[in-house]
Protein backbone atom coordinates (compact mmCIF):
# COMPACT_ATOMS: atom_id res chain seq x y z
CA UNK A 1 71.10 35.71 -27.26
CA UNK A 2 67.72 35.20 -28.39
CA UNK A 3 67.08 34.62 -32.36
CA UNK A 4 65.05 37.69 -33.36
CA UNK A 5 63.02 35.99 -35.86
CA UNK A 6 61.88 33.34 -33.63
CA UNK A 7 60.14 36.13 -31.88
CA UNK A 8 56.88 36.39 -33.92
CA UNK A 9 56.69 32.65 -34.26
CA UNK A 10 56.28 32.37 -30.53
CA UNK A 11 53.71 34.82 -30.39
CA UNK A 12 51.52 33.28 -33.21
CA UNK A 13 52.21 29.43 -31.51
CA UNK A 14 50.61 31.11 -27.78
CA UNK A 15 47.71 32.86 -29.90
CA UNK A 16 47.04 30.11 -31.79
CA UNK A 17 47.03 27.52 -28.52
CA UNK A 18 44.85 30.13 -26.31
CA UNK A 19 42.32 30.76 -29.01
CA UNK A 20 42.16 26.23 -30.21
CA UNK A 21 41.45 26.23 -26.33
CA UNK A 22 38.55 28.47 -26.43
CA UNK A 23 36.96 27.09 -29.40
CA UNK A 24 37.08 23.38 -27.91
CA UNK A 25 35.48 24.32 -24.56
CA UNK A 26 32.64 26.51 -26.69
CA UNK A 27 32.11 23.28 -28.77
CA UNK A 28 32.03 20.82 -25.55
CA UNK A 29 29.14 23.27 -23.69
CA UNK A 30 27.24 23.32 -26.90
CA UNK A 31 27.77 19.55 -27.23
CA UNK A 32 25.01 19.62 -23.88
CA UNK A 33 21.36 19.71 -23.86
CA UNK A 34 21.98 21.93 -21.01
CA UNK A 35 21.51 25.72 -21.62
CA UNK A 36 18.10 27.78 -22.71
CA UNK A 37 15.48 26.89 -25.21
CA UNK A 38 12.77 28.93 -27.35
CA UNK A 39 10.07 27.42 -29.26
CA UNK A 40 8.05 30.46 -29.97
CA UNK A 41 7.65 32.80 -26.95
CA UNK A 42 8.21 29.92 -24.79
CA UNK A 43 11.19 28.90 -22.92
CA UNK A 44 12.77 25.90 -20.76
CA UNK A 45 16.38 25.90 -19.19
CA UNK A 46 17.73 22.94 -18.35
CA UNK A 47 20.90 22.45 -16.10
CA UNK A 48 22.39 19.01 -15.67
CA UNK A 49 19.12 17.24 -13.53
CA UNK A 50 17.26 20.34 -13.07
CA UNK A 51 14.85 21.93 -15.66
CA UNK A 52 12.79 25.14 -15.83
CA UNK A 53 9.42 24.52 -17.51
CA UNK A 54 7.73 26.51 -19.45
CA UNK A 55 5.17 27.05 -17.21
CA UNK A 56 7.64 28.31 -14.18
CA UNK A 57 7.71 25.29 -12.30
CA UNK A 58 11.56 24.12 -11.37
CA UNK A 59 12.55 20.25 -10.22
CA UNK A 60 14.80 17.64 -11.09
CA UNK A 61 13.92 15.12 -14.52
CA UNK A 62 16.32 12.52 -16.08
CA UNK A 63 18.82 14.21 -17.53
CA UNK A 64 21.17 12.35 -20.52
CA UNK A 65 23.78 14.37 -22.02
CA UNK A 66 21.96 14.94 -25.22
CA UNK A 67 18.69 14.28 -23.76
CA UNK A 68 16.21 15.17 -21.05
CA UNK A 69 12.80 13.79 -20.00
CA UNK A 70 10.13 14.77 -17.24
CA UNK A 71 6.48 14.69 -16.27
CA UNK A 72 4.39 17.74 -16.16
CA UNK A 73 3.83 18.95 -13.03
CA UNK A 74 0.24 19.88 -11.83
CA UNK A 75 -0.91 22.84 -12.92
CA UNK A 76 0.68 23.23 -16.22
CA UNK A 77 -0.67 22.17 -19.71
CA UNK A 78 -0.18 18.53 -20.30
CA UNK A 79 0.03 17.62 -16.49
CA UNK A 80 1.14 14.10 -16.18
CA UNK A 81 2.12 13.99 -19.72
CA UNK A 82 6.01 12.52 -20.34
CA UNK A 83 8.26 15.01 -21.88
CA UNK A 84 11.26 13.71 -24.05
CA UNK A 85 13.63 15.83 -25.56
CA UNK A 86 16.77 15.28 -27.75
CA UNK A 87 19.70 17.08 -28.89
CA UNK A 88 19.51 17.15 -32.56
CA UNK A 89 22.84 19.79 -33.02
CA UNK A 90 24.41 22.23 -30.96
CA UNK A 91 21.19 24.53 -31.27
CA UNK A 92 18.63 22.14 -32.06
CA UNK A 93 16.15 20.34 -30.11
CA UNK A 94 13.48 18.25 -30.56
CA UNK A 95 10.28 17.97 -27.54
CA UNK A 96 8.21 15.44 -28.40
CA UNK A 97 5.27 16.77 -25.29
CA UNK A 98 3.62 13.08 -25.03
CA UNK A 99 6.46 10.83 -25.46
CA UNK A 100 8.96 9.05 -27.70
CA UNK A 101 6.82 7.03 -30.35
CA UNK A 102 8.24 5.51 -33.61
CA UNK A 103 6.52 8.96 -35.64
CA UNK A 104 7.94 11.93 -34.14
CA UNK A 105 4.77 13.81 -35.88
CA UNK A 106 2.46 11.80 -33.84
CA UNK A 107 3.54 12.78 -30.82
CA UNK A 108 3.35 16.39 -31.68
CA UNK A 109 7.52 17.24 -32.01
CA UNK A 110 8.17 20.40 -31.89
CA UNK A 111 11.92 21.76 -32.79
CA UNK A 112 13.31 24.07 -30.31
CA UNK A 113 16.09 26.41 -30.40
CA UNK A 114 19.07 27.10 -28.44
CA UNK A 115 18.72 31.12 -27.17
CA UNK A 116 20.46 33.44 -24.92
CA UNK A 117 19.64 33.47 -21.08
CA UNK A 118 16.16 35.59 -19.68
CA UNK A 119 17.12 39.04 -19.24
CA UNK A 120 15.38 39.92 -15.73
C-alpha cells in the first residue's frame, strides 16, 4: 500500500527533473555562436562550419564554438575582407568586418543580435 502523501512529492520531483532538463539544453544551444543574427535589417545564420552571409551567399568558414571567421566572397561588400566574430553572451555578438585588431573600434565592430529564424 502506497503512502498517500508521498503522492504529490513524486509528482513535483518528475516536474521539477523534466523542466531542470529543458532549461540546461536551452542554455547549452544558446551557449553556440550557431543560430541567426540581426544587426539592423541584416542577417547571417551560422550552423556549425556553414554560414549564411548577409549578402545570400552560403559556404563553409572556421567555425569555433563561440566564434566564427570567413572571407567575403566575390560579389558582396567587403570581398576578400576577413570576417571575425565572437560570442559575447547568449544573444550577443560582436563582427569585427576587417579583422581582429587590438581596438575593436578600428576595425569597425559592430554588435549583433541573436533573432528568430527568416520567416519565408
Amino acid at each position: 500500500m502506497e503512502i498517500v502523501f508521498l503522492r504529490p512529492i513524486r509528482q513535483f520531483a518528475a516536474f521539477a527533473v523534466a523542466t531542470g532538463s529543458l532549461v540546461v539544453a536551452t542554455s547549452a544551444a544558446a551557449d553556440a555562436v550557431d543560430g541567426n543574427w540581426c544587426f539592423g535589417v541584416k542577417r547571417l545564420e551560422i550552423f556549425d562550419p556553414e554560414i549564411l552571409t548577409p549578402g545570400g551567399n552560403k559556404f563553409q568558414g572556421q567555425y569555433g564554438r563561440h566564434d566564427f571567421t570567413y572571407t567575403v566572397p566575390a560579389g558582396e561588400p567587403g570581398a576578400r575582407a576577413t570576417v571575425d566574430m565572437e560570442l559575447l553572451g547568449d544573444d550577443d555578438l560582436r563582427l569585427r568586418p576587417t579583422g581582429r585588431t587590438p581596438d575593436p573600434a578600428k576595425a569597425g565592430a559592430q554588435m549583433w543580435k541573436r533573432c528568430a529564424a527568416p520567416v519565408s
